[in-house]
C-alpha atoms as a PDB file:
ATOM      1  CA  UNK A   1     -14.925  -0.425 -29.687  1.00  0.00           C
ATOM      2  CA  UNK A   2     -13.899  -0.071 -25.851  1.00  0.00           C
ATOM      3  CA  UNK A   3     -16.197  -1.667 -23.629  1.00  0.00           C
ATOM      4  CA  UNK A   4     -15.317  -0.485 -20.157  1.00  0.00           C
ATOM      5  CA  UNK A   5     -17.610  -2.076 -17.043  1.00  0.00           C
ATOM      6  CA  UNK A   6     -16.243  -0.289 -14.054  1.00  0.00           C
ATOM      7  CA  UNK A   7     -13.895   2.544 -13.994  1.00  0.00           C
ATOM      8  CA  UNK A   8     -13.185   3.163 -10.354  1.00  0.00           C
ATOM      9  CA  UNK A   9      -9.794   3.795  -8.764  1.00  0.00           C
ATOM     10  CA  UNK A  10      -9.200   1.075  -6.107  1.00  0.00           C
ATOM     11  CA  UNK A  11      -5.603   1.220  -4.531  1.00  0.00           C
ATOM     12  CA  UNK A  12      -4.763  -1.328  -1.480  1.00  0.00           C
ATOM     13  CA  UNK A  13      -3.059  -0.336   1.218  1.00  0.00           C
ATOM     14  CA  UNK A  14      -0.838  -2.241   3.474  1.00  0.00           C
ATOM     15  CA  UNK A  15      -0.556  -2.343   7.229  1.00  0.00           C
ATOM     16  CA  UNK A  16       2.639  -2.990   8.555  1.00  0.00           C
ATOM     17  CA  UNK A  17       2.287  -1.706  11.866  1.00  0.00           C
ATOM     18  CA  UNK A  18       0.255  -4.012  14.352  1.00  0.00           C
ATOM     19  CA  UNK A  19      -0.928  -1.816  16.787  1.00  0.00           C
ATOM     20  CA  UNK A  20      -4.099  -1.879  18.797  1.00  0.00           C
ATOM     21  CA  UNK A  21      -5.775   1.232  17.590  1.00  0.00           C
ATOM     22  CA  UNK A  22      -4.648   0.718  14.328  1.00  0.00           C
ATOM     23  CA  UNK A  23      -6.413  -2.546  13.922  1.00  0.00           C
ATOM     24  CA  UNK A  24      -9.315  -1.645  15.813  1.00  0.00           C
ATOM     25  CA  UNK A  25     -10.089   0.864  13.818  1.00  0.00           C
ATOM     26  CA  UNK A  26      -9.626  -0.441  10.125  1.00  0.00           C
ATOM     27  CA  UNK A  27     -10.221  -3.990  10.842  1.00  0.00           C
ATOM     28  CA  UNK A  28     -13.102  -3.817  12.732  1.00  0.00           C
ATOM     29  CA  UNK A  29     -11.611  -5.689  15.225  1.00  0.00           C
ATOM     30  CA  UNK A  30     -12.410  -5.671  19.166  1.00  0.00           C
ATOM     31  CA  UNK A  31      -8.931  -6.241  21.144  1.00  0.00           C
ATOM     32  CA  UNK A  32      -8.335  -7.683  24.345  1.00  0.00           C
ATOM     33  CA  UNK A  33      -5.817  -9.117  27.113  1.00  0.00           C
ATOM     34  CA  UNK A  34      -6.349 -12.304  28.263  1.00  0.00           C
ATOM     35  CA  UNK A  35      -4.111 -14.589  29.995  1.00  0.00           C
ATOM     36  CA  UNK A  36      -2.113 -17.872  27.980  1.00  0.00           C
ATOM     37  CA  UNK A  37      -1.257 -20.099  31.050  1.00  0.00           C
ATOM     38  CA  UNK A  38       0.798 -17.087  32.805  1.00  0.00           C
ATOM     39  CA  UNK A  39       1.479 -15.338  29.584  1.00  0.00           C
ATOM     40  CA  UNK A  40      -0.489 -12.017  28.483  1.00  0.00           C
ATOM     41  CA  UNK A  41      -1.452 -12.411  25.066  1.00  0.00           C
ATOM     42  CA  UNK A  42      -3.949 -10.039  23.014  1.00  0.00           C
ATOM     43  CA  UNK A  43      -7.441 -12.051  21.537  1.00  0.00           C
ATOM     44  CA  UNK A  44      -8.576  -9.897  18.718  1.00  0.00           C
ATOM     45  CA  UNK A  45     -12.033 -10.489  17.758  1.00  0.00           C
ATOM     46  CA  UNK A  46     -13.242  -9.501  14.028  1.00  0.00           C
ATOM     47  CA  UNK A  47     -16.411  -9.778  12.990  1.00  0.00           C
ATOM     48  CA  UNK A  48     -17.527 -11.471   9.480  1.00  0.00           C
ATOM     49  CA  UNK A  49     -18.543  -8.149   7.842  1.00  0.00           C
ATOM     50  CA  UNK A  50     -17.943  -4.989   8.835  1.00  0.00           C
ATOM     51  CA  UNK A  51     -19.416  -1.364   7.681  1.00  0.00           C
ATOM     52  CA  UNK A  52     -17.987   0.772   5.110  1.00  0.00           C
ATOM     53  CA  UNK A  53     -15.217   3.463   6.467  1.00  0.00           C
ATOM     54  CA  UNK A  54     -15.097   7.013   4.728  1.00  0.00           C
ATOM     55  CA  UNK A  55     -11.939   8.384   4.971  1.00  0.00           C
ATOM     56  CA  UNK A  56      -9.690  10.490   3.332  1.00  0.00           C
ATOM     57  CA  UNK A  57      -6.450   9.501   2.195  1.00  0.00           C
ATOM     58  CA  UNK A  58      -2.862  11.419   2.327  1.00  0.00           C
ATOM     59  CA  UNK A  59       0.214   8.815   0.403  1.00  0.00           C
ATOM     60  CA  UNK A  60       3.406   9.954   0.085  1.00  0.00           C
ATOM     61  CA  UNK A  61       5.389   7.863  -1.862  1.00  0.00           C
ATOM     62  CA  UNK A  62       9.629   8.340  -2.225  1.00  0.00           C
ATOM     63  CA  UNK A  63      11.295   6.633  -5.092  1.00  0.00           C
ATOM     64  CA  UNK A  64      14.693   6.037  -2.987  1.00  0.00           C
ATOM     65  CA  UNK A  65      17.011   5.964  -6.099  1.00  0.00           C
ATOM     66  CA  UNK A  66      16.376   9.435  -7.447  1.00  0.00           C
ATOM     67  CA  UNK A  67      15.002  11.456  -4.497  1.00  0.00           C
ATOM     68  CA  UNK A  68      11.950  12.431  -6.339  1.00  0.00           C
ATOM     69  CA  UNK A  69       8.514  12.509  -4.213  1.00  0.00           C
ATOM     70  CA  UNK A  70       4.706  12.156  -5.028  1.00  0.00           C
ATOM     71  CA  UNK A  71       1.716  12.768  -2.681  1.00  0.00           C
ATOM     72  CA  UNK A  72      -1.599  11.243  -3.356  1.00  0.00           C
ATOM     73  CA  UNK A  73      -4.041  12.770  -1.784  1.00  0.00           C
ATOM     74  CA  UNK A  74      -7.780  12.061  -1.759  1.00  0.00           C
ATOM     75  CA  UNK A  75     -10.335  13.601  -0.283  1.00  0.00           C
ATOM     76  CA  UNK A  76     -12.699  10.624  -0.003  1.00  0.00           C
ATOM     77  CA  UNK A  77     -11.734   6.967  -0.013  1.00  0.00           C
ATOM     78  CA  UNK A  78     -14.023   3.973   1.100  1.00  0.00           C
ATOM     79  CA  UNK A  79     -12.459   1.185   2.938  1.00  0.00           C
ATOM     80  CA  UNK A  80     -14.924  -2.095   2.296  1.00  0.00           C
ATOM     81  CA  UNK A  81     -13.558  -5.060   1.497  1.00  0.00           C
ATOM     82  CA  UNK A  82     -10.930  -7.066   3.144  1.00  0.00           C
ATOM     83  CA  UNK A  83      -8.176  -8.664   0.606  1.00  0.00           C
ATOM     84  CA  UNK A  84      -6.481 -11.994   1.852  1.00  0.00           C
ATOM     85  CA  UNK A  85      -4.127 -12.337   4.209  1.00  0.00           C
ATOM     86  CA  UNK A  86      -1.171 -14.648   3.976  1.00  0.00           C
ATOM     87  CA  UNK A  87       1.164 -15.928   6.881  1.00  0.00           C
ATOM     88  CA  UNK A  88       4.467 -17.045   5.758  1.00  0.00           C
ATOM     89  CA  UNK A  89       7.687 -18.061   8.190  1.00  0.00           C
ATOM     90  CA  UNK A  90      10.349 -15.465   7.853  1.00  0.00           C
ATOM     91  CA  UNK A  91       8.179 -12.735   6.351  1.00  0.00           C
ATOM     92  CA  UNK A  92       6.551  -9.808   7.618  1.00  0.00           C
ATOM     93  CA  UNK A  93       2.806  -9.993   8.232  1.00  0.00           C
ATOM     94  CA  UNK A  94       1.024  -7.279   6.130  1.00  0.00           C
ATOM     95  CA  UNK A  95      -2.718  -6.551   6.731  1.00  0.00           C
ATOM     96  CA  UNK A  96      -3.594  -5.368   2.709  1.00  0.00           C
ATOM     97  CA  UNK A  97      -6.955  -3.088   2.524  1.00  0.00           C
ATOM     98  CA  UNK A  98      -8.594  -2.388  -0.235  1.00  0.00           C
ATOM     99  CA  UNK A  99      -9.773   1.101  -0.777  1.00  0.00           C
ATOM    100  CA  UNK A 100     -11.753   2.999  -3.530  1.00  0.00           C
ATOM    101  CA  UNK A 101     -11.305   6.717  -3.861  1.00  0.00           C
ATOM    102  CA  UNK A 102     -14.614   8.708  -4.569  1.00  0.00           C
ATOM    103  CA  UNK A 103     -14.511  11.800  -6.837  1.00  0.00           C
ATOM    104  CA  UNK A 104     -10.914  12.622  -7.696  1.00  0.00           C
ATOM    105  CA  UNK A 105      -7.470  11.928  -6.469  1.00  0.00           C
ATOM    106  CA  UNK A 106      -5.001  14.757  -6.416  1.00  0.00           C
ATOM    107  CA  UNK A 107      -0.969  14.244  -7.369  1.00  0.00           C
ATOM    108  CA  UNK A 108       1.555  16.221  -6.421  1.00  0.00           C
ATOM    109  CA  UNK A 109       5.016  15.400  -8.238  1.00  0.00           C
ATOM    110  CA  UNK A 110       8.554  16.956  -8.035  1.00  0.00           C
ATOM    111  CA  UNK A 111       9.150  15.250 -11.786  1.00  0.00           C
ATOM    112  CA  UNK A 112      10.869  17.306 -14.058  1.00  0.00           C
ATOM    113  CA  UNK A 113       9.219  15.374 -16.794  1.00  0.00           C
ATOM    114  CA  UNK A 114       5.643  16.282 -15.383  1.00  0.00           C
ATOM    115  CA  UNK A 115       6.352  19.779 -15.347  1.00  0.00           C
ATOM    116  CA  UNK A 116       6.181  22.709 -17.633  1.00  0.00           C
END
């Protein structure tokens, strides 16, 4: 017998991109100038917890060798959680977020395999 305890899609997705709205918005985060000696640097505030986001979710996803595309699309996601981040010299820093898609999540594939 199969004993399955939780059965919900979670993807993570991964922010690249720094940018102020950006990590306002789905970090929580408040953002603001402040001076470093005579240096402007940004101070970004983020709180403990934060409140669940419902979004929806558009991924389109290339696989570079063969040309071939997929699109996930959802039409709700939650964005909770906040996965670990890790600063290493020499690498990019990548803000991961968890999110779980509610209801169904739609593919759309140029495979010949997948279709018939």
């Amino acid at each position: 017998r199969t004993y399955m305890s939780d059965s919900s899609t979670k993807l993570t997705a991964s922010l690249v991109e720094h940018k102020k709205f950006t990590v306002e918005a789905y970090l929580g985060a408040v953002i603001t100038k402040v001076k470093d000696g005579g240096k402007d640097i940004a101070k970004i505030v983020a709180p403990a917890s934060r409140t669940v986001l419902r979004l929806c979710m558009v991924a389109d996803l290339f696989d570079v060798t063969t040309g071939r595309h997929r699109r996930y699309v959802a039409e709700t996601v939650e964005l909770g959680e906040r996965s670990d981040q890790t600063y290493k010299v020499g690498d990019l820093t990548i803000m991961p977020f968890p999110v779980e898609a509610i209801g169904h999540i739609d593919i759309y594939s140029d495979e010949p395999a997948l279709i018939v």
